[in-house]
C-alpha atoms as a PDB file:
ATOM      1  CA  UNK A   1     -22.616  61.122  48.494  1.00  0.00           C
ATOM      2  CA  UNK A   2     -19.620  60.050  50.637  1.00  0.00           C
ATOM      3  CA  UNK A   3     -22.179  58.370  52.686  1.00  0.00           C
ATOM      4  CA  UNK A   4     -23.184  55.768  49.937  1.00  0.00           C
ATOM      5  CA  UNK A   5     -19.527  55.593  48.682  1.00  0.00           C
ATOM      6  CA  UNK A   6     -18.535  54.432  52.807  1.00  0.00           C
ATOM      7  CA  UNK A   7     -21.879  51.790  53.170  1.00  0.00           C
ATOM      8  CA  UNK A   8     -20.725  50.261  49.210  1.00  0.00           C
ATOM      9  CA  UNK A   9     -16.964  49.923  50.421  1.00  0.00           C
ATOM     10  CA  UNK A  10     -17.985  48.276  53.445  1.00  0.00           C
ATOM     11  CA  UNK A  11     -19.953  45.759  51.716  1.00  0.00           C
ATOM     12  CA  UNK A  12     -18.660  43.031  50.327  1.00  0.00           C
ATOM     13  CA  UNK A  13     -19.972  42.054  46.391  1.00  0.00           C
ATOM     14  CA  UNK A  14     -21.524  38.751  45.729  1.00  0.00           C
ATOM     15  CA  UNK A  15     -18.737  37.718  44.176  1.00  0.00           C
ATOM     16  CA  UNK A  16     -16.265  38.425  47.037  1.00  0.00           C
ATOM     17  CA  UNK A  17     -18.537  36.589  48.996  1.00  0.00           C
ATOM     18  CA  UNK A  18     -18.612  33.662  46.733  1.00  0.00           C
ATOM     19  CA  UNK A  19     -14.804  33.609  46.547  1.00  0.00           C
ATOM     20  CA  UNK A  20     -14.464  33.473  50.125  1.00  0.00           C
ATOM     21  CA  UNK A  21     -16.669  31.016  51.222  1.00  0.00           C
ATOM     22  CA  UNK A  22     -15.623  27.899  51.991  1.00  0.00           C
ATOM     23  CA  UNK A  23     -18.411  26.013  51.243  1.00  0.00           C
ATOM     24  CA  UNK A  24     -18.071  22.380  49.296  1.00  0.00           C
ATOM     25  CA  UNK A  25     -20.172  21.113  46.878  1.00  0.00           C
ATOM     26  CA  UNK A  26     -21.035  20.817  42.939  1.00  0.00           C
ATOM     27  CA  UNK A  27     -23.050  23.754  42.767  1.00  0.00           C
ATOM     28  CA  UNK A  28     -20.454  26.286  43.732  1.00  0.00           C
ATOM     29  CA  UNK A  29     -18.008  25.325  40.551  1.00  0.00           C
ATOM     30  CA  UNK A  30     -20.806  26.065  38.437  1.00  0.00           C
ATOM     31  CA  UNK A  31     -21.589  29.594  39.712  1.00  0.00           C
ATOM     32  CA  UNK A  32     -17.784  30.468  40.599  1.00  0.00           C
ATOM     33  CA  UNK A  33     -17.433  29.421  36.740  1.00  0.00           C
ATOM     34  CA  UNK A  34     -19.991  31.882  35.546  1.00  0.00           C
ATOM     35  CA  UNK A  35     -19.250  34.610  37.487  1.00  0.00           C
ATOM     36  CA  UNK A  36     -15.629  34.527  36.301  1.00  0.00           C
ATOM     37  CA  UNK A  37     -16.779  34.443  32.623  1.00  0.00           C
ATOM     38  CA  UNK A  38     -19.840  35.620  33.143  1.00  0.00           C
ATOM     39  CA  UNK A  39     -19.260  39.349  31.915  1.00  0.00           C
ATOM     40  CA  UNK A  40     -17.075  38.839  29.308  1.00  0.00           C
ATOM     41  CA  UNK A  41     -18.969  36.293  27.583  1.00  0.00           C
ATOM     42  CA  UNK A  42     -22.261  38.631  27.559  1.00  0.00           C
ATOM     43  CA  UNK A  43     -20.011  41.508  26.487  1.00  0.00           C
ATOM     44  CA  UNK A  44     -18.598  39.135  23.273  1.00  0.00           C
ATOM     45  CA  UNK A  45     -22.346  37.667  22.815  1.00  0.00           C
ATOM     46  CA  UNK A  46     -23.629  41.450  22.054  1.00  0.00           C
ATOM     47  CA  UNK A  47     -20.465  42.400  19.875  1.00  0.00           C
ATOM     48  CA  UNK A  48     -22.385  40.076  17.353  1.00  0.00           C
ATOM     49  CA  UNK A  49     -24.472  42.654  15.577  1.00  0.00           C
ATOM     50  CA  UNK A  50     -25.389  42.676  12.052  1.00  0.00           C
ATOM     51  CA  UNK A  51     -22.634  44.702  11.161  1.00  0.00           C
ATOM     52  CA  UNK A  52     -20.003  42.064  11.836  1.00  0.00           C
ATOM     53  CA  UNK A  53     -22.076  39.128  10.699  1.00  0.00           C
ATOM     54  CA  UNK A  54     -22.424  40.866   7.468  1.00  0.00           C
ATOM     55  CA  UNK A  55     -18.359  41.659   7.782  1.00  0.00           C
ATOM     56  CA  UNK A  56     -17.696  37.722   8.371  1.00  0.00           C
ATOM     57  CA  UNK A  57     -19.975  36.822   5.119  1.00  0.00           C
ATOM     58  CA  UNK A  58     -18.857  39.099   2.847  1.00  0.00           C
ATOM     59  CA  UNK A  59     -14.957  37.657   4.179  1.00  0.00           C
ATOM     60  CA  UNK A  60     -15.903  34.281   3.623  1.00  0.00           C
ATOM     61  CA  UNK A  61     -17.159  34.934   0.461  1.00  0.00           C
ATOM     62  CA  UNK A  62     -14.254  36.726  -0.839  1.00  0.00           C
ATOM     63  CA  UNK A  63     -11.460  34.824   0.697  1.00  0.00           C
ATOM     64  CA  UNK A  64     -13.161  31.354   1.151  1.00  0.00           C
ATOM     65  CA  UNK A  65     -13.779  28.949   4.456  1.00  0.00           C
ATOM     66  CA  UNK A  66      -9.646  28.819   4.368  1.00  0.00           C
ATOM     67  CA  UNK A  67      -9.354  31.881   5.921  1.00  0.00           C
ATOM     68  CA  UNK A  68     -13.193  32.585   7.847  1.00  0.00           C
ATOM     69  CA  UNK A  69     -12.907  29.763   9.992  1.00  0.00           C
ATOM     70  CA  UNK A  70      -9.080  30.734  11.675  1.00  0.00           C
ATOM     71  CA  UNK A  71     -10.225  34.328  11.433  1.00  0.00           C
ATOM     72  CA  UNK A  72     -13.767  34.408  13.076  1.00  0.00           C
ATOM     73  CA  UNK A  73     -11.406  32.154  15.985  1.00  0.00           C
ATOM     74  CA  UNK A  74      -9.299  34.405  16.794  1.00  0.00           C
ATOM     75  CA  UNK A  75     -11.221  37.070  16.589  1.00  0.00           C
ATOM     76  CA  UNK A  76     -13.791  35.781  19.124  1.00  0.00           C
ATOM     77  CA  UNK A  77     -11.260  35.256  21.591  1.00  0.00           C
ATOM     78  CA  UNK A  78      -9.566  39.148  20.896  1.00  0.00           C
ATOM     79  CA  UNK A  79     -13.178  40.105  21.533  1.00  0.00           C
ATOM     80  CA  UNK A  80     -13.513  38.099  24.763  1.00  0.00           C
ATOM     81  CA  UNK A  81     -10.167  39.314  26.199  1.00  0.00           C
ATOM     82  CA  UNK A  82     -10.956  43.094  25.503  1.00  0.00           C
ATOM     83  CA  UNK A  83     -14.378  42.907  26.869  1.00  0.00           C
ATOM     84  CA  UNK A  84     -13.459  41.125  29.542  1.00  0.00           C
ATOM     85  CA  UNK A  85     -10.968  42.943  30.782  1.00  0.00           C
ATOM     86  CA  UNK A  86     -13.084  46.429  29.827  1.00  0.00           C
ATOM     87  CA  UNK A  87     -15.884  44.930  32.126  1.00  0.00           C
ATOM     88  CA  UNK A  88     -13.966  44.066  34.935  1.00  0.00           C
ATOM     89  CA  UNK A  89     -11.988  47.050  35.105  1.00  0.00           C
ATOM     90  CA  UNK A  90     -15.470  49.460  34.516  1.00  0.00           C
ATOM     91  CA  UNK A  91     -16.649  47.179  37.451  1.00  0.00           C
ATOM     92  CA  UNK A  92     -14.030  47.298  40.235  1.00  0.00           C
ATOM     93  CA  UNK A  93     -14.047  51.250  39.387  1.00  0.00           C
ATOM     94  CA  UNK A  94     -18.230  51.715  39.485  1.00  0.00           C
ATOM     95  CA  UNK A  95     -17.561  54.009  36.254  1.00  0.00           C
ATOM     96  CA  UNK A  96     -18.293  54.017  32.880  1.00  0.00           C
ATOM     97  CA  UNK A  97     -15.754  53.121  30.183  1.00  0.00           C
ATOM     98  CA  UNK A  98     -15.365  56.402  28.322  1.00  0.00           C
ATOM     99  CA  UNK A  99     -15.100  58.326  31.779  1.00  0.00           C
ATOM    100  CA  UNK A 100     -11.745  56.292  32.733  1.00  0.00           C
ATOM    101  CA  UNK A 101     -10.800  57.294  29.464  1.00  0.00           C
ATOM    102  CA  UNK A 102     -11.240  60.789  30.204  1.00  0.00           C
ATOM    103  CA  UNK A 103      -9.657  60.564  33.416  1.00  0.00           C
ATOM    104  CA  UNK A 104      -6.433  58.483  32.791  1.00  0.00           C
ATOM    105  CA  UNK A 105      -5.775  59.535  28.703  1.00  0.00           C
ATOM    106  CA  UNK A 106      -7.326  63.481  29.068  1.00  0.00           C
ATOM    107  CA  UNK A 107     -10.278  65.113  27.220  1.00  0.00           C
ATOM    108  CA  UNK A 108      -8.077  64.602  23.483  1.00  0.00           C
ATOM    109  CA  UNK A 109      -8.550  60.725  23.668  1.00  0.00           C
ATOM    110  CA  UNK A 110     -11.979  61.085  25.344  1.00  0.00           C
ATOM    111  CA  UNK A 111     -13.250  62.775  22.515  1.00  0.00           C
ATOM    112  CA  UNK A 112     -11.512  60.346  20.358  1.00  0.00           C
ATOM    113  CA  UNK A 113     -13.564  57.401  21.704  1.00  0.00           C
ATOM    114  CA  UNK A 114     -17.044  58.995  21.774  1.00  0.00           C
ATOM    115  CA  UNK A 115     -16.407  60.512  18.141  1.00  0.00           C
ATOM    116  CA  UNK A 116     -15.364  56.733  17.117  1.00  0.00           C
ATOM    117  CA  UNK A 117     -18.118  54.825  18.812  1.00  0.00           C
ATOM    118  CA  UNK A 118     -20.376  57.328  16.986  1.00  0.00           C
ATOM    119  CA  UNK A 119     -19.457  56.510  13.593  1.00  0.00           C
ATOM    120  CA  UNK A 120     -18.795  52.837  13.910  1.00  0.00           C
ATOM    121  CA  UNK A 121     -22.294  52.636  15.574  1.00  0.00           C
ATOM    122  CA  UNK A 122     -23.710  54.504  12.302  1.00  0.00           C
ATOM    123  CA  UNK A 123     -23.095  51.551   9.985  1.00  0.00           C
END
């Protein structure tokens, strides 16, 4: 096991690699670009389910396009951050979300999380 944790450390990700190139030209902005947002932007995509389309018409229809406009917004760009920053940190780590959780918070706020992911994923 330490064996595939030494050869992974060793290697450098794409997007190290990417970084610290020093290659010119139009079609690194591009990919630099999407691997920056990449993640987080997939991650916000998939938050769309029809749970919180159904939230954002029933809002608009209760509160009018004064308020659903401003709130879907900045919403979308809570949800970015969050995810983003989830991703990333689930990615420098190699380790699931709910595991830091466990390790950093203890097994009280572990259980937390999975118990609350359970029910919201039930609606």
């Amino acid at each position: 096991m330490q064996m595939n944790e030494s050869k992974a450390a060793e290697q450098p990700s794409k997007f190290q690699d990417l970084v610290t190139q020093h290659k010119k030209g139009w079609r690194r902005f591009p990919v630099l670009i999407w691997a920056l947002i990449g993640p987080g932007l997939l991650a916000m995509i998939g938050d769309n389910d029809a749970g919180g389309v159904l939230e954002y018409v029933i809002t608009g229809s209760h509160f009018g396009i004064g308020l659903f406009i401003p709130l879907v917004a900045s919403l979308a760009l809570i949800t970015f951050t969050v995810q983003e920053l989830t991703v990333r940190m689930c990615a420098v780590t190699q380790k699931g979300f709910t595991k830091l959780i466990f390790e950093h918070f203890g097994r009280a706020w572990g259980y937390y999380h999975v118990t609350s992911l359970f029910f919201e994923n039930l609606s």
